[in-house]
N, C-alpha and C. Protein backbone atom coordinates (compact mmCIF):
# COMPACT_ATOMS: atom_id res chain seq x y z
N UNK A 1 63.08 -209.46 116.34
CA UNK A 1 62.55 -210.63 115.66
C UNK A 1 62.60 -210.42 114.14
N UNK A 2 62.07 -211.10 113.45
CA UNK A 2 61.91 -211.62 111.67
C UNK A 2 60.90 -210.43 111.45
N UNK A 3 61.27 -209.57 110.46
CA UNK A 3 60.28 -208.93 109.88
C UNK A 3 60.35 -209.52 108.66
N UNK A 4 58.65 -209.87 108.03
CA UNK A 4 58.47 -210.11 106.65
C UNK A 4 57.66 -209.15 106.21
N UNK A 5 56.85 -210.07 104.69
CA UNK A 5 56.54 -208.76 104.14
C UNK A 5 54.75 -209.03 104.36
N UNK A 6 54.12 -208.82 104.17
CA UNK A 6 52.47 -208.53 104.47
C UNK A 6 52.11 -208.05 103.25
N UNK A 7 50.56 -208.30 102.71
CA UNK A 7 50.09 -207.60 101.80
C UNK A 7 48.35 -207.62 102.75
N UNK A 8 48.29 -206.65 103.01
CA UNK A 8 47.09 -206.31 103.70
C UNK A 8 45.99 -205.46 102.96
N UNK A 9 44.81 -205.78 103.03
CA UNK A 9 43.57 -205.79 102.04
C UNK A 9 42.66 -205.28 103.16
N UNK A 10 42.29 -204.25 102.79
CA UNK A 10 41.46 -203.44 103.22
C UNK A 10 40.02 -202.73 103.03
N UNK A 11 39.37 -202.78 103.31
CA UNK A 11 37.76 -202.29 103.04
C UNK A 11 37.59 -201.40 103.94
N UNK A 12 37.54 -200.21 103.55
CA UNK A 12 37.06 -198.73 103.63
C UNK A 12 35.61 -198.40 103.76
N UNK A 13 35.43 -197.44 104.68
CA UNK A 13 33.71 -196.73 104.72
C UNK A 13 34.07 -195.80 103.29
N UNK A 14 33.90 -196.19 102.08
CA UNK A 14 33.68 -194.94 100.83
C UNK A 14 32.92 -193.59 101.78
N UNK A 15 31.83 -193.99 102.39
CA UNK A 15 31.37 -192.55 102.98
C UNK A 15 32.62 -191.19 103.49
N UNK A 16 33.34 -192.12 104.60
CA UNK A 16 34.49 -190.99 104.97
C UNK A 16 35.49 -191.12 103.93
N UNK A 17 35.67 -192.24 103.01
CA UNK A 17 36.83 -192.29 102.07
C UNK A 17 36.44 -190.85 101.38
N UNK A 18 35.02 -190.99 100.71
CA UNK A 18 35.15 -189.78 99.89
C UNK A 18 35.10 -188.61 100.23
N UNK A 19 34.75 -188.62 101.45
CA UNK A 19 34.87 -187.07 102.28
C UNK A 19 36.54 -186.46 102.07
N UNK A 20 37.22 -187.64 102.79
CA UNK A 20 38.93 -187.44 103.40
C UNK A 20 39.80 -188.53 102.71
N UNK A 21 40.04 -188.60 101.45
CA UNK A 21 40.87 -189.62 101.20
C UNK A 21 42.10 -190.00 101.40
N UNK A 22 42.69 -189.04 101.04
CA UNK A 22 44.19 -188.77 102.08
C UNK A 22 44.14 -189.36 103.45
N UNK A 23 43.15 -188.75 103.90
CA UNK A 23 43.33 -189.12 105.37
C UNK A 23 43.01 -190.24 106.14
N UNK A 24 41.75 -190.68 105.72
CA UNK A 24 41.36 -192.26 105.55
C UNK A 24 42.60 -193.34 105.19
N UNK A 25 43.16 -193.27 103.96
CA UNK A 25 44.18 -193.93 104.26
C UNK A 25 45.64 -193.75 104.09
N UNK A 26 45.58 -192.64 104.94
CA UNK A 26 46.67 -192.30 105.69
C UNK A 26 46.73 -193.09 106.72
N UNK A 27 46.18 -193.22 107.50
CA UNK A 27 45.94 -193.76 108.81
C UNK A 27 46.54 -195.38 108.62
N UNK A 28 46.27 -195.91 107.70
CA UNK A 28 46.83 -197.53 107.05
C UNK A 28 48.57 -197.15 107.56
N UNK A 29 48.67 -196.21 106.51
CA UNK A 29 50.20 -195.98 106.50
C UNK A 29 51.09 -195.70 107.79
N UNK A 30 50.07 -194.91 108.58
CA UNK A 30 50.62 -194.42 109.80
C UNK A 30 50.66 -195.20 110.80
N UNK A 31 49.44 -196.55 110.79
CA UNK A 31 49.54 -197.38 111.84
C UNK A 31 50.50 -198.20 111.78
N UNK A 32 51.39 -198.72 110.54
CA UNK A 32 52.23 -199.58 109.84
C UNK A 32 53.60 -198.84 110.46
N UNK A 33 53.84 -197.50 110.25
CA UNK A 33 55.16 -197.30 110.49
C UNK A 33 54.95 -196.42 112.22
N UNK A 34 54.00 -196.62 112.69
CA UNK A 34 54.07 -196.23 114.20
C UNK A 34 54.57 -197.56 114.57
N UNK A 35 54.14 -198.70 114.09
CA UNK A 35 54.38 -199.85 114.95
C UNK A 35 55.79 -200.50 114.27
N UNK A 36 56.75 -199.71 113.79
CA UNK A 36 58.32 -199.51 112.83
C UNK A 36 57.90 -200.36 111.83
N UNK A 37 56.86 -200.68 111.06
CA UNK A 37 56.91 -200.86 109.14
C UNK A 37 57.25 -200.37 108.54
N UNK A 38 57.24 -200.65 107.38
CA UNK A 38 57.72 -200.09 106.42
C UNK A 38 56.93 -200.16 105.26
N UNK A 39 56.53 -199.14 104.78
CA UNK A 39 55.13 -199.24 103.60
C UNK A 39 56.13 -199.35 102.49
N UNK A 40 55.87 -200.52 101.69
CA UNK A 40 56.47 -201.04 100.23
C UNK A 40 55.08 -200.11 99.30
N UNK A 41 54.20 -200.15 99.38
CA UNK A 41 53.18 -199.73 98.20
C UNK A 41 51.83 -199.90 98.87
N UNK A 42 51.12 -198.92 98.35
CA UNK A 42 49.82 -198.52 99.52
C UNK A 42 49.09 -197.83 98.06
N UNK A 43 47.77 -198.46 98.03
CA UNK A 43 47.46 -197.77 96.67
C UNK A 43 45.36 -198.13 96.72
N UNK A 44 44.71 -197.77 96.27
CA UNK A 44 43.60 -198.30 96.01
C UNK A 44 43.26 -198.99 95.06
N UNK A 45 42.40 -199.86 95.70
CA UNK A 45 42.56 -201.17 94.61
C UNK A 45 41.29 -201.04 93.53
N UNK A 46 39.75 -200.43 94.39
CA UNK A 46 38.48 -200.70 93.78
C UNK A 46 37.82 -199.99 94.91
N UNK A 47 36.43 -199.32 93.77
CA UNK A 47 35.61 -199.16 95.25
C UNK A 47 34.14 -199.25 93.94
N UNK A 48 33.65 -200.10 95.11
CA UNK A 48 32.88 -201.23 94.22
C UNK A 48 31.31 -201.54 95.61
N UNK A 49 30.37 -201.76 94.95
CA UNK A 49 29.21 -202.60 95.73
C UNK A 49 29.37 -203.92 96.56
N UNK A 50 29.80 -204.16 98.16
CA UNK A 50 29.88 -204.95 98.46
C UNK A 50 28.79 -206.04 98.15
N UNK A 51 29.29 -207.31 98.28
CA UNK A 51 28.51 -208.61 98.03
C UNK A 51 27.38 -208.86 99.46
N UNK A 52 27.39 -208.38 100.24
CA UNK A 52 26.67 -208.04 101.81
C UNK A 52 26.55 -207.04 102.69
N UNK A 53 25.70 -206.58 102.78
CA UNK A 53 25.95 -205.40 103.58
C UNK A 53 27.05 -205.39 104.91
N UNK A 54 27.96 -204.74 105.29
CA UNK A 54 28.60 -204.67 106.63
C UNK A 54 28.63 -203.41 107.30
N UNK A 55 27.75 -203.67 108.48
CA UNK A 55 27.68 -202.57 109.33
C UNK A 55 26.48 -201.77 108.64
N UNK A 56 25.58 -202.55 107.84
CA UNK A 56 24.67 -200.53 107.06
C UNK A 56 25.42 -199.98 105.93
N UNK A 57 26.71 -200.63 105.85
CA UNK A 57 27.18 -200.56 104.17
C UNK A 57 27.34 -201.51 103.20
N UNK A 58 26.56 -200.52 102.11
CA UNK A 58 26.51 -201.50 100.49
C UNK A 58 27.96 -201.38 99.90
N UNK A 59 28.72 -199.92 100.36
CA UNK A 59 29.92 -200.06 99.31
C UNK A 59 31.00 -199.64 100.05
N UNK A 60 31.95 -200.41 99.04
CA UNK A 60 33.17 -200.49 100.21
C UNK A 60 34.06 -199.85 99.12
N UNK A 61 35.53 -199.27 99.76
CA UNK A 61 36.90 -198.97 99.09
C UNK A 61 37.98 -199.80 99.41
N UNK A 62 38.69 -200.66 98.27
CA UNK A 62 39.30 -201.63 98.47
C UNK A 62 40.44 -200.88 98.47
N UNK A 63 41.48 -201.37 99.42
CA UNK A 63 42.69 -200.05 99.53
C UNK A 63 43.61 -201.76 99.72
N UNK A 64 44.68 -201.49 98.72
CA UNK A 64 46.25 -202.69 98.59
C UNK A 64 46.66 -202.31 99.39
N UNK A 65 47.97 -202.85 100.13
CA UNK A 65 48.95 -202.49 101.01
C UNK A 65 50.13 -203.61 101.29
N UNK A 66 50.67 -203.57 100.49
CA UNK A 66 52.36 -204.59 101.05
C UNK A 66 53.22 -203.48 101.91
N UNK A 67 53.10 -204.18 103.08
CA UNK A 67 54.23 -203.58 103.85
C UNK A 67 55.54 -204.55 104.93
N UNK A 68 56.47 -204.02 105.20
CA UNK A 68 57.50 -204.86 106.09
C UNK A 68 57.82 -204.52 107.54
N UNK A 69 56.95 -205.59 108.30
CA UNK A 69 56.82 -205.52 109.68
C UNK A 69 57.25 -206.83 110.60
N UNK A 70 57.95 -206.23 111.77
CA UNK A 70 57.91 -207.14 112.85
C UNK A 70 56.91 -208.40 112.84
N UNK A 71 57.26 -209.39 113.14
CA UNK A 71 55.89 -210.92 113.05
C UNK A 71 55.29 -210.61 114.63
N UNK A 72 55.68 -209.91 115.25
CA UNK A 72 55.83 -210.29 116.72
C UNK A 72 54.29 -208.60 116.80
N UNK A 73 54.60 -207.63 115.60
CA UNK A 73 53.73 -206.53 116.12
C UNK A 73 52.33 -206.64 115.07
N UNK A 74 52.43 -207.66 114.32
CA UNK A 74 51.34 -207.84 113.72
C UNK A 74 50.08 -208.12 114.54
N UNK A 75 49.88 -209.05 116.05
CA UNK A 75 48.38 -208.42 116.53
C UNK A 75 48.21 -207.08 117.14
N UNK A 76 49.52 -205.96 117.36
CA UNK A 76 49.12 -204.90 117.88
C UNK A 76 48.29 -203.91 116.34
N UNK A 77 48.85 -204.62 115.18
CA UNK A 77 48.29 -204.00 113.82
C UNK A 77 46.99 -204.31 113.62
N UNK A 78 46.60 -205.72 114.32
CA UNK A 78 45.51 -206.48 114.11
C UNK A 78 44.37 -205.39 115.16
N UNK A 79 44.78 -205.15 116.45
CA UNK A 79 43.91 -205.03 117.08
C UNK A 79 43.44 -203.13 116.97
N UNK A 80 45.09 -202.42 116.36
CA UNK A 80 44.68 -201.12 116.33
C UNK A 80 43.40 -200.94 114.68
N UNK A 81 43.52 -202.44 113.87
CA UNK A 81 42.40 -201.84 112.49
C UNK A 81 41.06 -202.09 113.26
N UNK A 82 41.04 -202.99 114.11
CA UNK A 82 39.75 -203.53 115.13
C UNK A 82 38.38 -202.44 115.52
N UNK A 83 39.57 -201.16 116.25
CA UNK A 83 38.88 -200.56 116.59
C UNK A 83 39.03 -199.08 115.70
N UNK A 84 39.54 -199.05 114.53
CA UNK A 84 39.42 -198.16 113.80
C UNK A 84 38.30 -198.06 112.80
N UNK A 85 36.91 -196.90 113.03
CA UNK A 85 35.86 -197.04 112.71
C UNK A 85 36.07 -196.67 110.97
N UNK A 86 37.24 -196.36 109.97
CA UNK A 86 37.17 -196.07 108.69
C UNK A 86 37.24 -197.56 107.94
N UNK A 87 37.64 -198.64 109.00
CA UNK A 87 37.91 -199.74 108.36
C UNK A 87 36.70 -201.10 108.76
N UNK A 88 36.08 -201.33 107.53
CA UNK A 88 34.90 -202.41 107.48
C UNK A 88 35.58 -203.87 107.80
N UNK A 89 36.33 -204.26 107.06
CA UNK A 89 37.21 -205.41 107.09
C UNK A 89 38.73 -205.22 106.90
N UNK A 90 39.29 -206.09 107.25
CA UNK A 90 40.97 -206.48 106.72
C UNK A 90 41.36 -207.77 107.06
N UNK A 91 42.50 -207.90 105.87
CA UNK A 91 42.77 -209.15 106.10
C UNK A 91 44.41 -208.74 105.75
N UNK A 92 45.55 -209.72 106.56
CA UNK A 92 46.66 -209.49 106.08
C UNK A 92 47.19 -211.00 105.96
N UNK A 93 48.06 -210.86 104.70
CA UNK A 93 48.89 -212.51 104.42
C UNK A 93 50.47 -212.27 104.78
N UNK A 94 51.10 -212.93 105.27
CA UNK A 94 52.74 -213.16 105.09
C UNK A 94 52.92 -213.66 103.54
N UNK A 95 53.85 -212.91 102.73
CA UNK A 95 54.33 -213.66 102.04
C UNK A 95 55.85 -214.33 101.63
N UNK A 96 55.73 -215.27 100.98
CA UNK A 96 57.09 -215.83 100.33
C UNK A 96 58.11 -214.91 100.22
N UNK A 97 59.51 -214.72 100.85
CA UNK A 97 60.25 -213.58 100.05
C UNK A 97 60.92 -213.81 98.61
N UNK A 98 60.66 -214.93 98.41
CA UNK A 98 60.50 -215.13 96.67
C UNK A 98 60.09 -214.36 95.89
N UNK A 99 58.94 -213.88 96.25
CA UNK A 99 57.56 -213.78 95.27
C UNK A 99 57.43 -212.09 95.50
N UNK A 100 58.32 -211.83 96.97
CA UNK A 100 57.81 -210.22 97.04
C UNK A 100 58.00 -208.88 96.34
N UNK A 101 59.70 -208.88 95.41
CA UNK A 101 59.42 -208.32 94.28
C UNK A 101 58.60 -208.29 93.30
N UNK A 102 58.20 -209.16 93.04
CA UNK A 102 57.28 -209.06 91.67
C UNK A 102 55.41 -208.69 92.20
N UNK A 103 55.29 -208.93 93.51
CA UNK A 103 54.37 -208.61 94.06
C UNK A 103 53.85 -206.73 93.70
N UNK A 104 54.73 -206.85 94.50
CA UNK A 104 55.55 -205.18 94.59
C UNK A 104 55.52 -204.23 93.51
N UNK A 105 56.05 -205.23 92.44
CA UNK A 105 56.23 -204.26 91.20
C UNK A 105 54.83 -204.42 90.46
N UNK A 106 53.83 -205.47 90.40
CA UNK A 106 52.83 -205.45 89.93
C UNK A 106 51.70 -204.24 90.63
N UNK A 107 51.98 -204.44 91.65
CA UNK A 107 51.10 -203.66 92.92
C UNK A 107 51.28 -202.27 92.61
N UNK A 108 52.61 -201.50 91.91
CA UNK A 108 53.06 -200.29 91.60
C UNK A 108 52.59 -200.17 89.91
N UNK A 109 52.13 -201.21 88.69
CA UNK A 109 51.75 -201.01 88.17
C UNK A 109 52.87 -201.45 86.70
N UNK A 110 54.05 -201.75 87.37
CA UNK A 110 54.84 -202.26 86.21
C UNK A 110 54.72 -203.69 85.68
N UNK A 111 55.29 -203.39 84.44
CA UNK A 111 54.94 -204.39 83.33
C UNK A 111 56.04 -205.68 83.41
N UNK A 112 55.57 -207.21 83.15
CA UNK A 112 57.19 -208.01 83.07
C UNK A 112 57.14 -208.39 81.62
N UNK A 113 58.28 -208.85 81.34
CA UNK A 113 58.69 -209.15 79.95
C UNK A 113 57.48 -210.59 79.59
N UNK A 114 57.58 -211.05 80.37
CA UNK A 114 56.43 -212.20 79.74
C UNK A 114 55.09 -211.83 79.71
N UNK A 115 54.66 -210.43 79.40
CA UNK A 115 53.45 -209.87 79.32
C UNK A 115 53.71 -209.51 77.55
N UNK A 116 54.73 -208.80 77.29
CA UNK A 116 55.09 -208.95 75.80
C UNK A 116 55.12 -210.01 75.19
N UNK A 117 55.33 -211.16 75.34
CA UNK A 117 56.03 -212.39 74.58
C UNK A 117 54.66 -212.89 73.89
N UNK A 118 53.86 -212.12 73.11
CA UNK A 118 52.48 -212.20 72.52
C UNK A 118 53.22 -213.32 71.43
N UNK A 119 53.66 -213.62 70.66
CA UNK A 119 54.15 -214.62 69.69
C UNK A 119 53.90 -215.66 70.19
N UNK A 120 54.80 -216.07 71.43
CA UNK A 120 54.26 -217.59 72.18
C UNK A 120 53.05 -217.25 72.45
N UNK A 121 51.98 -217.04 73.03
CA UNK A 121 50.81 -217.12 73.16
C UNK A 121 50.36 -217.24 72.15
N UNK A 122 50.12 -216.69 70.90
CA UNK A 122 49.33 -216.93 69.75
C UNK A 122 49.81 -218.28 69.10
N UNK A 123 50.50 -219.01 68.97
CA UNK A 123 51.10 -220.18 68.92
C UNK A 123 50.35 -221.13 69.95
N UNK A 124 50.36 -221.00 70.88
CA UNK A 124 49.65 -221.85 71.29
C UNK A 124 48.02 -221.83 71.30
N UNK A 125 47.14 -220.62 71.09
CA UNK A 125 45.86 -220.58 70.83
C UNK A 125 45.91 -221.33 69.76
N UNK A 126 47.18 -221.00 68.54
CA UNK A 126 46.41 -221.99 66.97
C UNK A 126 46.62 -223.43 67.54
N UNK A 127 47.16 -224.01 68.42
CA UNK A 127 47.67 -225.64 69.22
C UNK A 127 46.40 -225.85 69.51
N UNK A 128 45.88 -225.22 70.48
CA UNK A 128 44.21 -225.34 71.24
C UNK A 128 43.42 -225.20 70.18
N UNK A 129 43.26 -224.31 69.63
CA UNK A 129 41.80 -224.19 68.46
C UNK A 129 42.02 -226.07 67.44
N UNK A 130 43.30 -225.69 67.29
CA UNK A 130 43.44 -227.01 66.19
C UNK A 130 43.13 -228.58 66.92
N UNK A 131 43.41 -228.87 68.54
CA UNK A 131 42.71 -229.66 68.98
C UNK A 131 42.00 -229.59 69.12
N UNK A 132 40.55 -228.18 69.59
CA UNK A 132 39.22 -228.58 69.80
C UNK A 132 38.74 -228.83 68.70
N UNK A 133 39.14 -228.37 67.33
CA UNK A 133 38.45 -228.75 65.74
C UNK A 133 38.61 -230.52 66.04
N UNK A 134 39.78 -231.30 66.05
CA UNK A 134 39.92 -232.37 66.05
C UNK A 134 38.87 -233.03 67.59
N UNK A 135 38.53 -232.18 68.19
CA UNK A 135 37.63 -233.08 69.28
C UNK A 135 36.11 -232.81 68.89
N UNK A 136 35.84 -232.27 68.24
CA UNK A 136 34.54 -231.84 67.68
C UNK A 136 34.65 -232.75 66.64
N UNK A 137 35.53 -233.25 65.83
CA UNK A 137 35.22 -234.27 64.57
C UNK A 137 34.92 -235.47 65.39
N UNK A 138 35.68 -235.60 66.33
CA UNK A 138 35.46 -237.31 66.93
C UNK A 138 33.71 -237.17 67.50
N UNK A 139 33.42 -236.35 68.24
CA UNK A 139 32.50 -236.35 68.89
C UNK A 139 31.47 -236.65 67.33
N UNK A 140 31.59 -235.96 66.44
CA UNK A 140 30.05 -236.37 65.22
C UNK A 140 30.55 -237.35 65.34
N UNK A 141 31.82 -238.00 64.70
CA UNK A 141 31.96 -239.38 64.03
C UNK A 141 31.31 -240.35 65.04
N UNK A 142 31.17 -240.24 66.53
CA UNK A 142 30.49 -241.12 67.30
C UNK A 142 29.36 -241.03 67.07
N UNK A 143 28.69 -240.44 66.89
CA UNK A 143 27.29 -240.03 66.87
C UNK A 143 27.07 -240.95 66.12
């Protein structure tokens, strides 16, 4: 069948994360290419105070993951994070194969050229500042 690409989002027990980190999510990686994926970039994202407790935990480890898998073995992926006790939540998206390089390369930490192009941007802040001055005059003149 169609393999696409996945970016799967993950929430970690920090408890065993910080015990075994390697190994904690190792296991991401290993369930991905047991079931023939292919890990594009596997990285941690945050490990931060969840917004609710889950399960008796306040804090979670947010772990990225774009990988390229079968469409057909994604609920055997679904059901092996189910019962894997290092993982609080997950969620995985299909994405566009448009969009999956640049996914990819952001996810690894590289830069694109329209992150430099600071000239156009400051050009347009003096556009915006110079219309809100002109919407702040109308607003007294009503007054």
């Amino acid at each position: 069948m169609a393999a696409y690409v996945y970016e799967g989002m993950f929430i970690l027990d920090s408890n065993r994360y910080g015990k075994d980190p390697s190994g904690v999510a190792g296991k991401i990686d290993a369930l991905v290419q047991q079931l023939g994926g292919e890990i594009l970039v596997s990285r941690m994202w945050a490990e931060q105070r969840l917004a609710y407790p889950i399960n008796g935990h306040r804090r979670g480890t947010y772990w990225l993951t774009y990988f390229r898998l079968d469409s057909l073995k994604v609920d055997e992926l679904n059901y092996a994070c189910n019962i894997n006790d290092d993982m609080l939540r997950f969620l995985f998206i299909k994405h566009d194969p448009r969009i999956v390089d640049m996914l990819v390369a952001h996810a690894e930490g590289h830069e694109f050229a329209s992150d430099d192009d600071s000239d156009d941007s400051d050009a347009d802040t003096d556009d915006d500042d110079a219309s809100a001055e002109d919407e702040e005059e109308t607003v007294e003149a009503s007054e």
